[in-house]
PDB file of N, CA and C in Angstrom:
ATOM      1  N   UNK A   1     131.493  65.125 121.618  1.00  0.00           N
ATOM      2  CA  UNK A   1     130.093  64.950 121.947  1.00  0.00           C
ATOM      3  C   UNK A   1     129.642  63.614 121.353  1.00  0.00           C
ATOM      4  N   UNK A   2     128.922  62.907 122.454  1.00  0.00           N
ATOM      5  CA  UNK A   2     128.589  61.597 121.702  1.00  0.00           C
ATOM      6  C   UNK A   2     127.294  61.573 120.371  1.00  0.00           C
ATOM      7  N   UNK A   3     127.225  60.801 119.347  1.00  0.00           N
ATOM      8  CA  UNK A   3     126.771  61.171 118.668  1.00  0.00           C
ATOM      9  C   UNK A   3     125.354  60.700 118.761  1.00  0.00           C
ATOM     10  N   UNK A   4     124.593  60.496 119.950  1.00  0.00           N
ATOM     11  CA  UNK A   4     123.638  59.742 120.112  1.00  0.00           C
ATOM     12  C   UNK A   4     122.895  61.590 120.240  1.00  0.00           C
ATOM     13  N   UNK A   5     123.662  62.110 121.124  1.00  0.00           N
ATOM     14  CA  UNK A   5     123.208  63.270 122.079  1.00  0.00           C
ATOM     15  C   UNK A   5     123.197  64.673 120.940  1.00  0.00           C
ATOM     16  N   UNK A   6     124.266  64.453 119.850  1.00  0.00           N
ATOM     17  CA  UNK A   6     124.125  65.186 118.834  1.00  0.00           C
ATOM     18  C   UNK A   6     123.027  65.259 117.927  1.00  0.00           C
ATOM     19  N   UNK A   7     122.370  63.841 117.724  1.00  0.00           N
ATOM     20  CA  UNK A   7     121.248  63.604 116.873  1.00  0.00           C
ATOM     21  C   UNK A   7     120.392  64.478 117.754  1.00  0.00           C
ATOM     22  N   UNK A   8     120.388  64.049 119.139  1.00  0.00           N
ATOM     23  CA  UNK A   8     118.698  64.519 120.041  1.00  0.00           C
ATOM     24  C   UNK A   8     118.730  66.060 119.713  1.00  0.00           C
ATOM     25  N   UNK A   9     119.825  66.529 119.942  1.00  0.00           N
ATOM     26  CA  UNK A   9     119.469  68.383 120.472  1.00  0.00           C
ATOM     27  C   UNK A   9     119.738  68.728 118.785  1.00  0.00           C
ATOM     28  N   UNK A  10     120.093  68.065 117.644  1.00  0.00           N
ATOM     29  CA  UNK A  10     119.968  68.428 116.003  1.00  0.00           C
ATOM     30  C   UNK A  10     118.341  68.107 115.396  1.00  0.00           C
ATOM     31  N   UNK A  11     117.585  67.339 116.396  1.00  0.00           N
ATOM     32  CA  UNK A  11     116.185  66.895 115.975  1.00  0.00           C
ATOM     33  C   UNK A  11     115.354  67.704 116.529  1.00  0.00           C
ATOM     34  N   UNK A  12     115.757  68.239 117.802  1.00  0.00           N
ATOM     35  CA  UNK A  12     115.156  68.678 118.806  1.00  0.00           C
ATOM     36  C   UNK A  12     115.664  70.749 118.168  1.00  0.00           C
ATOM     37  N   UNK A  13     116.411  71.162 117.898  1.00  0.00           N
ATOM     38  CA  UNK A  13     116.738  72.113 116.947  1.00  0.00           C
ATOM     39  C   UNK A  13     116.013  72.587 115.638  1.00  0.00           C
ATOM     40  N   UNK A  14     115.878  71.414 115.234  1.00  0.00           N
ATOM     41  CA  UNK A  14     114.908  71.467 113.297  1.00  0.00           C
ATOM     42  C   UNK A  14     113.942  71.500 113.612  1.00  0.00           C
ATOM     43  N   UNK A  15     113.272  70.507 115.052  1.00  0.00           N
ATOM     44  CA  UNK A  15     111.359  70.995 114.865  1.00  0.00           C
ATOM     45  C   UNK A  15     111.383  72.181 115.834  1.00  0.00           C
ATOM     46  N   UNK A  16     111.861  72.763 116.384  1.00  0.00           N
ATOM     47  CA  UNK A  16     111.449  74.114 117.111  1.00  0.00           C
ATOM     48  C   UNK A  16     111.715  75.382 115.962  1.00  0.00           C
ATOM     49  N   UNK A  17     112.652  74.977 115.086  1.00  0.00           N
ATOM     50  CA  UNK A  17     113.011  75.795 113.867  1.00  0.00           C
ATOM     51  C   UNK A  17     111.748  75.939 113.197  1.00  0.00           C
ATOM     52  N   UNK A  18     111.334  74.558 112.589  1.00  0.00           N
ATOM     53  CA  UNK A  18     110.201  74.635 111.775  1.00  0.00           C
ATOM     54  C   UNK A  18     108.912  75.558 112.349  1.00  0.00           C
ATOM     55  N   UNK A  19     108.767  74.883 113.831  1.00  0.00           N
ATOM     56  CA  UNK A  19     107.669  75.463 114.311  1.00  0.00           C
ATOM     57  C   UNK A  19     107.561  77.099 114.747  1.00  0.00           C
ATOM     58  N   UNK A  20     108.711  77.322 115.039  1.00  0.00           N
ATOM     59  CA  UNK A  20     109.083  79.505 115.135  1.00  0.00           C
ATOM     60  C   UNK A  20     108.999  79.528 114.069  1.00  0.00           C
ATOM     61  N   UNK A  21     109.215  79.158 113.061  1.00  0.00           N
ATOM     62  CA  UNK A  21     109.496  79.739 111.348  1.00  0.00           C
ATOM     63  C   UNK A  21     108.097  79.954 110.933  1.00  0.00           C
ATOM     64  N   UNK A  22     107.183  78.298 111.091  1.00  0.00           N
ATOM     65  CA  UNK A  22     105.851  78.972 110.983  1.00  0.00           C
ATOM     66  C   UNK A  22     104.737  79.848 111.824  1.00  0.00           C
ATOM     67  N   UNK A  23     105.202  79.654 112.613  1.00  0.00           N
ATOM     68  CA  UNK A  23     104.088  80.840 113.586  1.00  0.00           C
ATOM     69  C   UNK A  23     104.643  82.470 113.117  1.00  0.00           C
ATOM     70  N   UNK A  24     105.669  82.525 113.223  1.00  0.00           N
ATOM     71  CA  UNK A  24     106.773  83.930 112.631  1.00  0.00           C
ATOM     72  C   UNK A  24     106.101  84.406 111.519  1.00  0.00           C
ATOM     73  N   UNK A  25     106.132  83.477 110.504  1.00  0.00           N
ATOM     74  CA  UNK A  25     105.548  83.773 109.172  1.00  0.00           C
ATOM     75  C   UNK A  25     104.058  83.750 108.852  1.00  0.00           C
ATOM     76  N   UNK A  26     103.472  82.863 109.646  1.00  0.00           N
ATOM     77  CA  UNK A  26     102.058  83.486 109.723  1.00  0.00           C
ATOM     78  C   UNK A  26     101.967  84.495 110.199  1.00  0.00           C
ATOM     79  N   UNK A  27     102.092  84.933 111.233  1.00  0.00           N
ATOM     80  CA  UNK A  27     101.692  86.054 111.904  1.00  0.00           C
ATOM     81  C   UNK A  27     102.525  87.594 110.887  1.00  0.00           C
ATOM     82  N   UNK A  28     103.699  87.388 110.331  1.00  0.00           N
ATOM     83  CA  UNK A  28     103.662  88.235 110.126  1.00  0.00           C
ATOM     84  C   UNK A  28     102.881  88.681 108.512  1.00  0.00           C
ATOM     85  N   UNK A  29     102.326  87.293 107.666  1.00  0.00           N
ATOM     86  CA  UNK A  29     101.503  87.644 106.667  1.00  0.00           C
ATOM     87  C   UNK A  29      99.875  87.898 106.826  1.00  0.00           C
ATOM     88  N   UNK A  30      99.486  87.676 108.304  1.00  0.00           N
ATOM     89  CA  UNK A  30      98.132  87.907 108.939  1.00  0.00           C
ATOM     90  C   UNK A  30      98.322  89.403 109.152  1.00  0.00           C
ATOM     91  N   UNK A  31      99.842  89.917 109.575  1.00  0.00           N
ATOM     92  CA  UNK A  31      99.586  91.551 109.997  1.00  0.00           C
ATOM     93  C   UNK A  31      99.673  92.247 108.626  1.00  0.00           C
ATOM     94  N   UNK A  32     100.866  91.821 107.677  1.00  0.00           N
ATOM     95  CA  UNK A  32     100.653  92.708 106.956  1.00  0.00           C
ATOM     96  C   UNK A  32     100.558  92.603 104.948  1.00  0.00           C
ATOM     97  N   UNK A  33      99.796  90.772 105.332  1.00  0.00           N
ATOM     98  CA  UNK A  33      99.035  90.703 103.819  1.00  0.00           C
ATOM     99  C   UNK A  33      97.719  90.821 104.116  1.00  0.00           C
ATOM    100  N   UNK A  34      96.814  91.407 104.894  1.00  0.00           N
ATOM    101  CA  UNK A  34      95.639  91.404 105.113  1.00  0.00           C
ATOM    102  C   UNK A  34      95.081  91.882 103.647  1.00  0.00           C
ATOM    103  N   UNK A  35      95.483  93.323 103.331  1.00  0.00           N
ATOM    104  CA  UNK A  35      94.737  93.878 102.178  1.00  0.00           C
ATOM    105  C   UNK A  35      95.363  93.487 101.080  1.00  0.00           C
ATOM    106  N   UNK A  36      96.517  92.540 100.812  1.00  0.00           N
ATOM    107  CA  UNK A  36      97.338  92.649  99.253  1.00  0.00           C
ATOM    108  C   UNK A  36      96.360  91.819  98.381  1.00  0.00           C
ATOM    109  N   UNK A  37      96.643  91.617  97.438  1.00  0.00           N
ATOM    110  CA  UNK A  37      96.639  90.940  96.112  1.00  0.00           C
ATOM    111  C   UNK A  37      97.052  89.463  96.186  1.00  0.00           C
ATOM    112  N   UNK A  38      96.226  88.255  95.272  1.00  0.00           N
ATOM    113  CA  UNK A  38      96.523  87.028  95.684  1.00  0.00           C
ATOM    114  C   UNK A  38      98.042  87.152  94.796  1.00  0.00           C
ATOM    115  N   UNK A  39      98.785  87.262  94.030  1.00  0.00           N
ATOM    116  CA  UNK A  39     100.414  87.223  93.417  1.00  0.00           C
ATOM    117  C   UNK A  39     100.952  87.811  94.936  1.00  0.00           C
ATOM    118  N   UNK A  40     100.874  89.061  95.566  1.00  0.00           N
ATOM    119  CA  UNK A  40     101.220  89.296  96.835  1.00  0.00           C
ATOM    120  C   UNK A  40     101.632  88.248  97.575  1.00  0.00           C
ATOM    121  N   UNK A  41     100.406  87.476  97.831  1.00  0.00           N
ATOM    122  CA  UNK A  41     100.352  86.329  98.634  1.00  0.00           C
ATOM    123  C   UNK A  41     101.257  85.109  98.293  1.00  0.00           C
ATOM    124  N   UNK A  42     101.111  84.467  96.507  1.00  0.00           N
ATOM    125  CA  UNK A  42     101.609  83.627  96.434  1.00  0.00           C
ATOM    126  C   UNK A  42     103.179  83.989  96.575  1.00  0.00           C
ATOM    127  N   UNK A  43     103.809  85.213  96.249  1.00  0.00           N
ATOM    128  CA  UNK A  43     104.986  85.377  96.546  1.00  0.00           C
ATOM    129  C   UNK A  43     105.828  85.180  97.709  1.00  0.00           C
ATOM    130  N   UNK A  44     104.832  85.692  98.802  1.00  0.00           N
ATOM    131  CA  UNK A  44     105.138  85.598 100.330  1.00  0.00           C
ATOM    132  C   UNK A  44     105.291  83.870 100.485  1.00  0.00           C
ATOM    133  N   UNK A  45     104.508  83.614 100.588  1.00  0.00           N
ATOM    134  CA  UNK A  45     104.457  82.540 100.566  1.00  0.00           C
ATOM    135  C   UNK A  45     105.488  81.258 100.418  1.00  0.00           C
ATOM    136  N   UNK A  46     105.760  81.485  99.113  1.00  0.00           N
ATOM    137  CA  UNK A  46     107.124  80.778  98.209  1.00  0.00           C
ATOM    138  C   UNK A  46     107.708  81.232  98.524  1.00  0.00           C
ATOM    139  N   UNK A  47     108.141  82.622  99.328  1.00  0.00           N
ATOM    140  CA  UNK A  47     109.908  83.131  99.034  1.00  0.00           C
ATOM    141  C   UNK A  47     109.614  82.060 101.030  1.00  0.00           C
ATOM    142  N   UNK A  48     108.847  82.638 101.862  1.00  0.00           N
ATOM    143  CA  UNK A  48     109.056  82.151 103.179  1.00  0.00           C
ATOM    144  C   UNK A  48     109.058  80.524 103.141  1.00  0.00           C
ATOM    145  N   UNK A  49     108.211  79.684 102.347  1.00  0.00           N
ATOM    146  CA  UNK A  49     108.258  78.927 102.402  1.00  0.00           C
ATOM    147  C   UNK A  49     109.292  77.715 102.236  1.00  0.00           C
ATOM    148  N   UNK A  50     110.403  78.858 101.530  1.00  0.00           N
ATOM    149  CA  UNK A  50     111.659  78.097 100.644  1.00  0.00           C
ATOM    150  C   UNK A  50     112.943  78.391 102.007  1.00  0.00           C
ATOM    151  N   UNK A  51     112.565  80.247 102.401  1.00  0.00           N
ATOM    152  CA  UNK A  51     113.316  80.471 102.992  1.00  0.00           C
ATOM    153  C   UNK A  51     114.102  79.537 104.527  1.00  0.00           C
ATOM    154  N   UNK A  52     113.202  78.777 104.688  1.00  0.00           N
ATOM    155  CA  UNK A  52     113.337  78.301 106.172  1.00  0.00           C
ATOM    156  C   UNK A  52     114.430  76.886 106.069  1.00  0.00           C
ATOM    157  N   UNK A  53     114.844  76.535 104.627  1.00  0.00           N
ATOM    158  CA  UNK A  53     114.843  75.935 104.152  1.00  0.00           C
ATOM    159  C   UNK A  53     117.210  76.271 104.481  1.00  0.00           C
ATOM    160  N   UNK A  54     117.317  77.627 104.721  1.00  0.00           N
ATOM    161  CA  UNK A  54     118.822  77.777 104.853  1.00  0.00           C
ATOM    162  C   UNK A  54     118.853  77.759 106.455  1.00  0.00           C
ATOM    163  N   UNK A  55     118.390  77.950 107.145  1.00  0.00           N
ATOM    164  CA  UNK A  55     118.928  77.730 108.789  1.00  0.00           C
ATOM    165  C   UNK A  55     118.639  75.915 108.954  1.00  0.00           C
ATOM    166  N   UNK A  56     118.168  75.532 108.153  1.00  0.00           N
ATOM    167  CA  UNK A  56     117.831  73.884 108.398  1.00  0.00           C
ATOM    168  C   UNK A  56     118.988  73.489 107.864  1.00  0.00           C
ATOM    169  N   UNK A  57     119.181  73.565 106.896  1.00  0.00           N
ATOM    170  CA  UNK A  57     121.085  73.157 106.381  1.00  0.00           C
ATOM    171  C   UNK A  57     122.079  73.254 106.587  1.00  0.00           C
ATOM    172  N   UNK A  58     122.170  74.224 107.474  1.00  0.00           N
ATOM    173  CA  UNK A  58     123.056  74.683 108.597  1.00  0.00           C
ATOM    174  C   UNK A  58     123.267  73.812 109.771  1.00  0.00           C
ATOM    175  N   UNK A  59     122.081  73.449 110.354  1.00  0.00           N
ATOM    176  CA  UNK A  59     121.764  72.533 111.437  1.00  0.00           C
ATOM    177  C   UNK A  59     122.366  71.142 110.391  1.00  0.00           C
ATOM    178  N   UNK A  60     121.615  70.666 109.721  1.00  0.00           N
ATOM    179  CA  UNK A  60     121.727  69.572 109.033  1.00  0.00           C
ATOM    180  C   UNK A  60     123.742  68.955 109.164  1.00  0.00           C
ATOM    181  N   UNK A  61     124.007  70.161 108.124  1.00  0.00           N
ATOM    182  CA  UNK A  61     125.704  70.525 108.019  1.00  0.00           C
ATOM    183  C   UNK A  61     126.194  69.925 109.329  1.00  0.00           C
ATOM    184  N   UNK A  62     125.838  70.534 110.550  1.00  0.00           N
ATOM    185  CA  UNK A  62     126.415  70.699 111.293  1.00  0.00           C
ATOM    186  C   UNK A  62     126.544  69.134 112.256  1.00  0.00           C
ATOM    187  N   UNK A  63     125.350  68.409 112.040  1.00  0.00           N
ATOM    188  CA  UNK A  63     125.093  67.147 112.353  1.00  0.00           C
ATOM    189  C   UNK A  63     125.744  66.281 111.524  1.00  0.00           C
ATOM    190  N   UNK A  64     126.215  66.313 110.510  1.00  0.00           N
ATOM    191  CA  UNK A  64     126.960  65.211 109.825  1.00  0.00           C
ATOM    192  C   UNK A  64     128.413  65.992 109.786  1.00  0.00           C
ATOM    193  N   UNK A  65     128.738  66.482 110.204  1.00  0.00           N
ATOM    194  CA  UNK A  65     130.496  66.881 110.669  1.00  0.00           C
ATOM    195  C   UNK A  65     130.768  65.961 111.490  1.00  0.00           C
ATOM    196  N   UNK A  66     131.541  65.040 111.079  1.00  0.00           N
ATOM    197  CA  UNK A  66     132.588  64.159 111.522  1.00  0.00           C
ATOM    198  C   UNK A  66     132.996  64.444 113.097  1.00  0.00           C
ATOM    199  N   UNK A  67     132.959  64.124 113.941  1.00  0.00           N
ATOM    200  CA  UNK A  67     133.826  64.435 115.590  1.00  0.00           C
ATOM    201  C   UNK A  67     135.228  64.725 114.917  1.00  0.00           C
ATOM    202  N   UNK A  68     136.027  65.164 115.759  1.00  0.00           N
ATOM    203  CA  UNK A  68     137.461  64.942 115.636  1.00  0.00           C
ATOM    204  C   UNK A  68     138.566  64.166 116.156  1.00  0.00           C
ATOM    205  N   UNK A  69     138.900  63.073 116.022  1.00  0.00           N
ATOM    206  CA  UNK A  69     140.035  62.723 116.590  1.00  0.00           C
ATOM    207  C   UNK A  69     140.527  62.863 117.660  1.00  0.00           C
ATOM    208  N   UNK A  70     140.110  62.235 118.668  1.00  0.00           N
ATOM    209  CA  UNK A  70     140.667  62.954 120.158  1.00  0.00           C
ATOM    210  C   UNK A  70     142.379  62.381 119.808  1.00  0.00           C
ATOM    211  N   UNK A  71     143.601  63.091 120.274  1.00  0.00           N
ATOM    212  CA  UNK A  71     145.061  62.041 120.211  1.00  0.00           C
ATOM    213  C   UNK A  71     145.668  63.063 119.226  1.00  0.00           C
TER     214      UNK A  71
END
């Protein structure tokens, strides 16, 4: 794969990531931190906020892997 076309669909991968990750995570602390406690909140928060943070490194990883050697 040329590596021009690898960058597009690895850039084009991380912001649709980012952007499902946050709508996902809002919505699901709008359904069900409505009544908690602000520590509740800041927890949610930090653990989701960090979390999104391992499918991006993955992608990342996967964009700086070397091609292989055609021969």
């Amino acid at each position: 794969m040329p590596i021009r076309l690898k960058k597009l669909i690895g850039t084009v991968l991380l912001v649709a990531l980012v952007v499902i990750y946050a709508l996902v995570a809002s919505i699901v602390a709008v359904a069900q931190l409505s009544e908690s406690s602000p520590l509740v909140h800041l927890l949610f928060f930090l653990l989701s906020g960090l979390l999104w943070v391992l499918p991006a490194m993955g992608i990342i990883k996967w964009l700086i892997i070397e091609p292989r050697p055609k021969g």
